[in-house]
Protein backbone atom coordinates (compact mmCIF):
# COMPACT_ATOMS: atom_id res chain seq x y z
CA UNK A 1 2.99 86.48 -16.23
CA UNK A 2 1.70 87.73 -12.83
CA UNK A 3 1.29 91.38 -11.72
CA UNK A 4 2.79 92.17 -8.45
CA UNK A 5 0.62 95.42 -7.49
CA UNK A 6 3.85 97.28 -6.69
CA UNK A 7 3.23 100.37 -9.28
CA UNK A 8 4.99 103.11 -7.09
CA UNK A 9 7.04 104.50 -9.97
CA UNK A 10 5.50 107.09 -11.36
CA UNK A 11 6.26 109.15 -15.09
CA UNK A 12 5.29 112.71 -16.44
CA UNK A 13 6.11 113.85 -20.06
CA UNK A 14 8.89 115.87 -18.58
CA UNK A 15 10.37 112.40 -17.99
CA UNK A 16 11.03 111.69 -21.77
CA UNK A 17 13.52 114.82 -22.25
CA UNK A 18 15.19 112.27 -19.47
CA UNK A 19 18.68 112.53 -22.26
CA UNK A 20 17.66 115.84 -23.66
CA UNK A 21 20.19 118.09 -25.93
CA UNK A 22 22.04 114.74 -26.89
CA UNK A 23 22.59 113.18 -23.50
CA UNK A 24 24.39 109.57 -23.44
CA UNK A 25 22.54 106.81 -20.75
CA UNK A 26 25.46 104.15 -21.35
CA UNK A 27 28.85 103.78 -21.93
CA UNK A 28 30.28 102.58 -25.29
CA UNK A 29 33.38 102.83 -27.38
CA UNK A 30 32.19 104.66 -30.48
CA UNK A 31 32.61 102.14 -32.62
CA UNK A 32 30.62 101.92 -35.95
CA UNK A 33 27.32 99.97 -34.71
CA UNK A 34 26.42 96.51 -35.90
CA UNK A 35 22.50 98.09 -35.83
CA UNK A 36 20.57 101.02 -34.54
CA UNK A 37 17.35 100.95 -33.16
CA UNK A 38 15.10 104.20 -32.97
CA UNK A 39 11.96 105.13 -31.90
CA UNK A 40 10.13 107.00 -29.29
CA UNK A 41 9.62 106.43 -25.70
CA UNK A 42 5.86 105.98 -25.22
CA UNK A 43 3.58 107.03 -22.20
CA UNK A 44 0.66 104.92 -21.42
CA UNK A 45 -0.27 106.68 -18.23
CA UNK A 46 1.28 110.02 -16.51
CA UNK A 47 3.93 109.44 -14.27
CA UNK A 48 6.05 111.13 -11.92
CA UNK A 49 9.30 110.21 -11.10
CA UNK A 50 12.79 111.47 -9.05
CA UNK A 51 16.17 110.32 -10.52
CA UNK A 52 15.25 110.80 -14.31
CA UNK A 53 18.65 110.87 -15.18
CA UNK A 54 19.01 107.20 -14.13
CA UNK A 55 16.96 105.93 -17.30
CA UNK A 56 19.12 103.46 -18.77
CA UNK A 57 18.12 100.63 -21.04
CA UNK A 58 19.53 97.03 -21.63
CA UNK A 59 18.68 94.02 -23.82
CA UNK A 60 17.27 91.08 -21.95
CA UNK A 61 18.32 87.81 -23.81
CA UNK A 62 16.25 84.54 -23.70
CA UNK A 63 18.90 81.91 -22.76
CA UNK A 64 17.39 78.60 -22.84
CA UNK A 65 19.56 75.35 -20.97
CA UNK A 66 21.06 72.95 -23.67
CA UNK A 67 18.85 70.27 -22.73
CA UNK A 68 15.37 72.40 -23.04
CA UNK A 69 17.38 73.60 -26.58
CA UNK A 70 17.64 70.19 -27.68
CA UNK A 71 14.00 69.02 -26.95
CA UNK A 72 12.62 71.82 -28.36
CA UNK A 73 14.83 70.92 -31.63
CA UNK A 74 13.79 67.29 -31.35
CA UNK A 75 9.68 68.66 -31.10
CA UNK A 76 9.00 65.13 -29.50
CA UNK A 77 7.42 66.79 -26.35
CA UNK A 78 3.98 66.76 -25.74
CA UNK A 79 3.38 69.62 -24.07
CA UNK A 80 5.89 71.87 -26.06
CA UNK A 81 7.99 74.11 -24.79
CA UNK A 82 6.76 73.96 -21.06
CA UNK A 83 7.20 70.30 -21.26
CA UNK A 84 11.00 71.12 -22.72
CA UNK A 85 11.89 73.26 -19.84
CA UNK A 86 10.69 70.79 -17.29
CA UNK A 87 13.57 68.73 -17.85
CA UNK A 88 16.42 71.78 -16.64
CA UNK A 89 16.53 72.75 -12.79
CA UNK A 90 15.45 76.14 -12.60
CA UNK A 91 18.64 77.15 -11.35
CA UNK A 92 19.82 76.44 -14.83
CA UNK A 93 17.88 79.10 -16.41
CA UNK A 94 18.34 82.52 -16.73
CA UNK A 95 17.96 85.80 -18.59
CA UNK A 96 21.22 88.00 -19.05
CA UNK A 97 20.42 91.74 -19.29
CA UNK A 98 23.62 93.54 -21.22
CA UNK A 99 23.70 97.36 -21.24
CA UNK A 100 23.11 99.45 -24.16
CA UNK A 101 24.30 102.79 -24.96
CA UNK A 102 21.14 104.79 -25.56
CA UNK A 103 21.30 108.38 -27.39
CA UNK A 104 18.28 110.44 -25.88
CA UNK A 105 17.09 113.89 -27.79
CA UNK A 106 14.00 115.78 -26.59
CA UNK A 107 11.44 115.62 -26.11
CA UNK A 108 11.04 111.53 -26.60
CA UNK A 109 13.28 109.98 -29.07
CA UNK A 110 16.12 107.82 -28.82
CA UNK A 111 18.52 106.19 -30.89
CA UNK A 112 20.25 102.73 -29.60
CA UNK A 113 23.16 101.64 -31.22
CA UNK A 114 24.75 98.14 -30.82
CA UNK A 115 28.69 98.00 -30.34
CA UNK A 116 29.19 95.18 -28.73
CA UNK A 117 28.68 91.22 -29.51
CA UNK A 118 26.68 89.40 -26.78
CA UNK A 119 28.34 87.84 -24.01
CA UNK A 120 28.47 83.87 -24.65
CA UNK A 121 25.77 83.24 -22.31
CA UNK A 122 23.19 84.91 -23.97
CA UNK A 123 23.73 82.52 -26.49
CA UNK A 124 22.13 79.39 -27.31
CA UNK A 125 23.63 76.69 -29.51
CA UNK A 126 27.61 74.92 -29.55
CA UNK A 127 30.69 76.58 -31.36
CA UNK A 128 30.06 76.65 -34.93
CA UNK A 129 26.43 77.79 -34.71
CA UNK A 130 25.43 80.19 -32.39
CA UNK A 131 21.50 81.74 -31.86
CA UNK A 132 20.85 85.24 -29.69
CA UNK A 133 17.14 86.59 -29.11
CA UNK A 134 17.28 89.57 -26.86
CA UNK A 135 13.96 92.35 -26.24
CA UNK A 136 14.88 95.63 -25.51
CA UNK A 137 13.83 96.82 -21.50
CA UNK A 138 13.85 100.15 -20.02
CA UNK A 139 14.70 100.54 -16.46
CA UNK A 140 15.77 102.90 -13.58
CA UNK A 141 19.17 102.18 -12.06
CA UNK A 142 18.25 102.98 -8.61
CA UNK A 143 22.08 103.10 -7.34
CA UNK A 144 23.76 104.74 -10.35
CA UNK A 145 26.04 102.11 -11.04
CA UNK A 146 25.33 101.90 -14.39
CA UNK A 147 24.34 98.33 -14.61
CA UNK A 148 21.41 95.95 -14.58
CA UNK A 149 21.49 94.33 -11.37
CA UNK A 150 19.34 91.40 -10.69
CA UNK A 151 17.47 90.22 -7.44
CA UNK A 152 17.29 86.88 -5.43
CA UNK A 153 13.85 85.57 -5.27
CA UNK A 154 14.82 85.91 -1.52
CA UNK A 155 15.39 89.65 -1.61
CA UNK A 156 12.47 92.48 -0.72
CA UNK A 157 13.43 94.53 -2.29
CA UNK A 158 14.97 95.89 -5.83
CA UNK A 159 17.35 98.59 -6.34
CA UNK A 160 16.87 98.49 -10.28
CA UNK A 161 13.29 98.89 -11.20
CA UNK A 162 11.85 98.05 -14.75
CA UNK A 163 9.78 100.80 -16.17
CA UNK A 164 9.25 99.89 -19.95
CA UNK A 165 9.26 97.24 -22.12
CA UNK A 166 9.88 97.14 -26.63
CA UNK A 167 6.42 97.54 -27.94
CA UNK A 168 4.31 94.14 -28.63
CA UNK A 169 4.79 92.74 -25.55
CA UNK A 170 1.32 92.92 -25.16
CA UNK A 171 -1.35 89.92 -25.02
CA UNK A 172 -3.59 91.82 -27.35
CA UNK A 173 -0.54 93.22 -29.37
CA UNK A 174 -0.63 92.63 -33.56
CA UNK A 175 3.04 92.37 -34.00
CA UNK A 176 6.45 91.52 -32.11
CA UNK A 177 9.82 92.03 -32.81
CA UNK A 178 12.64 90.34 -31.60
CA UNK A 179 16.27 91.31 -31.91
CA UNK A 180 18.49 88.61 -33.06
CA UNK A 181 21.98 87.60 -33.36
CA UNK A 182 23.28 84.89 -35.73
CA UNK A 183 27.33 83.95 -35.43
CA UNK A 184 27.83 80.51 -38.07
CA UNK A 185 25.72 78.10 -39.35
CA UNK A 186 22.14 78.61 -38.75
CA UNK A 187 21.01 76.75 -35.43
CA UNK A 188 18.15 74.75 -35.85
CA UNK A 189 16.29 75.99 -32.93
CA UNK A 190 15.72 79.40 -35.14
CA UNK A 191 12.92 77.72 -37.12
CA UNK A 192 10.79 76.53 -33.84
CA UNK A 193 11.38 79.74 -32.81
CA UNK A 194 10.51 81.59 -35.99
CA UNK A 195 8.73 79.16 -38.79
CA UNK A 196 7.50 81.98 -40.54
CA UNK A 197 10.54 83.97 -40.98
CA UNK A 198 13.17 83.99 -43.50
CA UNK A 199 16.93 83.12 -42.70
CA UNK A 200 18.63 85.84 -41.16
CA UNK A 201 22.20 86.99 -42.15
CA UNK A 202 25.52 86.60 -39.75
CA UNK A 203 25.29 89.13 -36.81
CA UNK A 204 22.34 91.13 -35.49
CA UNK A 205 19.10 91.63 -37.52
CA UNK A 206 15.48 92.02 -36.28
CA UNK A 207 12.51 90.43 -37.09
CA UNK A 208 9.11 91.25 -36.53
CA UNK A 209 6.31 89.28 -36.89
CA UNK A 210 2.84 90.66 -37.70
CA UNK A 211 -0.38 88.55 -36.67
CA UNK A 212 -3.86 88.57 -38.51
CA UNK A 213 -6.46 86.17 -37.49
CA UNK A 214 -5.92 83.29 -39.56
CA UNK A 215 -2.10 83.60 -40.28
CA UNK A 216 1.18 85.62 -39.36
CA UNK A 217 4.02 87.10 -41.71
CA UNK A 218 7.64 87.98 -40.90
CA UNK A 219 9.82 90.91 -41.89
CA UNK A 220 13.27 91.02 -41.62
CA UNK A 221 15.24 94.57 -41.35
CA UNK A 222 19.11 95.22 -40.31
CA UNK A 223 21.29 98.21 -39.37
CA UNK A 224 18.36 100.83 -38.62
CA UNK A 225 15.45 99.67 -37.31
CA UNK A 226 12.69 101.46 -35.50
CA UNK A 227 11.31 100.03 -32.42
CA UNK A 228 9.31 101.80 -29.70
CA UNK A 229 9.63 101.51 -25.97
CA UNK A 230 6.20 101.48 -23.74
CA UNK A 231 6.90 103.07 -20.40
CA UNK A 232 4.81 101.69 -17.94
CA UNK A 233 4.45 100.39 -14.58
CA UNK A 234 3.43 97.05 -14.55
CA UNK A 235 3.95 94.35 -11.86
CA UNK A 236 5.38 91.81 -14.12
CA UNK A 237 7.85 93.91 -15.95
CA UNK A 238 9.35 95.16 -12.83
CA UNK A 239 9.50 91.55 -12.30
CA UNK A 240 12.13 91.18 -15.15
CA UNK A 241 14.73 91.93 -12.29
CA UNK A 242 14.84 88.81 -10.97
CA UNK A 243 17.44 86.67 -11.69
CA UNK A 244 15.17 83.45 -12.14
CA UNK A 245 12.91 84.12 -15.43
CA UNK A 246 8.52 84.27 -14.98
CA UNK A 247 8.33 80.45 -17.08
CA UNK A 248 5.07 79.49 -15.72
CA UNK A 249 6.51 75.85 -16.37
CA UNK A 250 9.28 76.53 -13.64
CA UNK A 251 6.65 77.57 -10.72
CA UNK A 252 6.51 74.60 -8.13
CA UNK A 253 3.52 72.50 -7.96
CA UNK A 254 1.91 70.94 -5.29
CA UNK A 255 -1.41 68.46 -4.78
CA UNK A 256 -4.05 70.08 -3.29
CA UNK A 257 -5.58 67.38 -1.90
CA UNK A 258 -2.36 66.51 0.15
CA UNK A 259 -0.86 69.20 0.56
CA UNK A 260 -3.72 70.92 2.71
CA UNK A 261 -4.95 74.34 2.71
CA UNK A 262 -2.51 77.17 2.36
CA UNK A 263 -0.60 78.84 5.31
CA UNK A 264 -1.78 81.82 7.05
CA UNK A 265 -0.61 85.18 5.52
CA UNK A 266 -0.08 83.80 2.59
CA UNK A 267 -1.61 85.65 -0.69
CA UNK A 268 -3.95 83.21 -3.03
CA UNK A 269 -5.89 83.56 -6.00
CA UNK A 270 -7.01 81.38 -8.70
CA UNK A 271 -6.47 81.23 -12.51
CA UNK A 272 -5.50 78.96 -15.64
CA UNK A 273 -2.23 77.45 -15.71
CA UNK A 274 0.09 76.44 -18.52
CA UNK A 275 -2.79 76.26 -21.34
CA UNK A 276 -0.48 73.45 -23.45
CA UNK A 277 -0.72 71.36 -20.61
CA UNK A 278 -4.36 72.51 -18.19
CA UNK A 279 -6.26 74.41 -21.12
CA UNK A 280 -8.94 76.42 -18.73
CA UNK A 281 -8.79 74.64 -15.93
CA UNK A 282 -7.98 76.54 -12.72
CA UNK A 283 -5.36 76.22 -10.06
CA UNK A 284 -5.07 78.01 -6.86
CA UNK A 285 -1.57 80.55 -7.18
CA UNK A 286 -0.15 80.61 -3.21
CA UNK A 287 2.44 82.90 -2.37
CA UNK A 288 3.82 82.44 0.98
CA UNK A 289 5.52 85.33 1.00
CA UNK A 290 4.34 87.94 -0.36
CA UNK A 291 7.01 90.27 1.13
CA UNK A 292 9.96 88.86 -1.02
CA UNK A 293 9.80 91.42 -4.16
CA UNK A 294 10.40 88.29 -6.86
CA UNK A 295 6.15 87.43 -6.43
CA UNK A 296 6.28 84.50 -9.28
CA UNK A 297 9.56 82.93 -8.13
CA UNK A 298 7.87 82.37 -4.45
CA UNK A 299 4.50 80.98 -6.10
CA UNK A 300 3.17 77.57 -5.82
CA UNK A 301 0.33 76.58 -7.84
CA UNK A 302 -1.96 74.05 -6.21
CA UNK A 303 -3.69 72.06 -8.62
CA UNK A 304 -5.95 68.96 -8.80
CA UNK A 305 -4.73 66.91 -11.05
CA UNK A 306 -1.05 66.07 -12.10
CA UNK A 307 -0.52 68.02 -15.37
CA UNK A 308 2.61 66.70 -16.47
CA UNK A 309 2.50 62.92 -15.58
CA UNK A 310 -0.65 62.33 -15.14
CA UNK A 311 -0.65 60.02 -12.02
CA UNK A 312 -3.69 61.73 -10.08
CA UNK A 313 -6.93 63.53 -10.90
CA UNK A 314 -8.99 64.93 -7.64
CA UNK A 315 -11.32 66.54 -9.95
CA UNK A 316 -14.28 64.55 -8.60
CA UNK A 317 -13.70 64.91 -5.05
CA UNK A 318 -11.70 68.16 -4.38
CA UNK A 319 -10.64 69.65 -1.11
CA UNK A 320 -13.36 70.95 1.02
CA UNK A 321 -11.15 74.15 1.34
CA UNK A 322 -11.11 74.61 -2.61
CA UNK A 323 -12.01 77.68 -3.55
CA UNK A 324 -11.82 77.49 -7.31
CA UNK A 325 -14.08 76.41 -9.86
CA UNK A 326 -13.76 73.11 -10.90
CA UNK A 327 -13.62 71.29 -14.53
CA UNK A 328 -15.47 67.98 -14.34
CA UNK A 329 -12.79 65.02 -14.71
């Protein structure tokens, strides 16, 4: 994930009574919910911010292509996952964001329930056996429409900004959870997804996995769960906008060596890659324009050898212009 450096949203505790004396952020029939998450909304910083009444939340739903389903299923890829998604266009991919109803009381605590089913393309699998895996995002809806709207990776702008993200989203973080939705037989791609987790029922459950150094173990709860939201402004959850997802795997690659040294104006720095694939080894991230508001949509990475097919390696004679360190061949 890549940061952006466009942190202009601002929060202050008085932005968690945001839905205070029972205030509703979404619009639901009041139908018995299928589960209920609650917890608190979370500060990591203090923040300012206009419009708090535009808080809304949604759950953003990983919605992998058939064919990046099926390879993962098959595990014959070398480079796992990255290698799997390779073989879709990255047109094909995408992450639907579905509004939530969200219950607010002061001075931080909310209570989510889920009325509705998810829309069929948040779901992965065929009829018969369906898989959902959604996180929960907070976000500002800049034009009061009441709706997640997505950005171009042409656009400069973005009306909806992301503010907050489910806790555990967080390199250094000791335990996810993911909510899930199950409709038929089990799909297969559940246990790549999960191997440490026990089968979860029909309809929506969540499971949380908890890391320790050596191993990790998996809970499963349903109908009340508690699950925190960290509000924060970070460049790569604002990101979370944009209609094509932050896959690393997706970002265009180019040969240094040929393709010459980047164009003027454009923003560059260097770091690792996909680690399944490069391990340490660094690559030069160009962004020729860094005006456009999706920043990892418009990035190239320039690397010096070919990652995925391994047809080149200009490890032992790199560009003079290179300006990263180098891994010997």
């Amino acid at each position: 994930m890549t940061t952006m450096g466009r942190g202009f949203w601002k929060w202050g505790l008085l932005t968690l009574a945001l839905a205070g004396c029972g205030g509703v952020l979404g619009d639901e029939a009041e139908d018995e919910p299928m589960l209920t998450l609650e917890g608190t909304l979370q500060n990591t910083a203090s923040f300012e911010l206009g419009n708090a009444d535009r808080l809304r939340a949604a759950l953003l739903w990983t919605s992998w292509p058939k064919v990046v389903v099926d390879c993962m299923v098959e595990g014959t890829s070398p480079g796992g996952l990255a290698n799997c998604q390779r073989l879709s266009p990255k047109s094909s991919f995408h992450h639907p964001g579905v509004e939530v109803q969200v219950n607010g009381r002061f001075p931080n605590t909310f209570s989510m329930p889920l009325r509705r089913l998810p829309e069929p393309g948040a779901l992965m699998g065929e009829e018969g056996s369906w898989l959902g895996v959604a996180q929960v995002l907070a976000y500002v809806d800049g034009n009061g429409n009441k709706k997640f709207d997505r950005v171009s990776n042409e656009d400069i702008s973005s009306t909806d900004i992301v503010v907050g993200f489910q806790e555990g989203y967080a390199d250094d973080a000791t335990e996810n959870s993911s909510i899930v939705y199950r409709e038929g037989a089990l799909h297969p791609i559940f246990n790549k997804m999960f191997p440490s987790c026990p089968e979860i029922p029909q309809g929506y459950s969540v499971l949380t996995v908890r890391y320790t150094g050596t191993s990790e173990e998996c809970f499963l709860k349903t109908r009340k769960v508690d699950l925190n939201i960290i509000l924060e402004s970070r460049g790569f959850l604002q990101e979370l906008t944009c209609s094509q997802p932050n896959f690393p795997a997706l970002m265009d690659t180019v040969r240094a060596s040929t393709q010459g040294p980047p164009p003027p104006g454009s923003t560059q720095r260097c770091g690792t890659y996909v680690y399944s694939v490069s391990r340490l080894e660094q690559v030069l991230y160009v962004n020729p324009h860094p005006e456009r508001f999706c920043s990892t949509a418009n990035t190239v990475a320039y690397t010096l050898r070919d990652y995925w097919d391994g047809t080149w390696d200009d490890r032992g004679s790199p560009p003079s212009w290179w300006p990263c360190p180098v891994t010997a061949p």
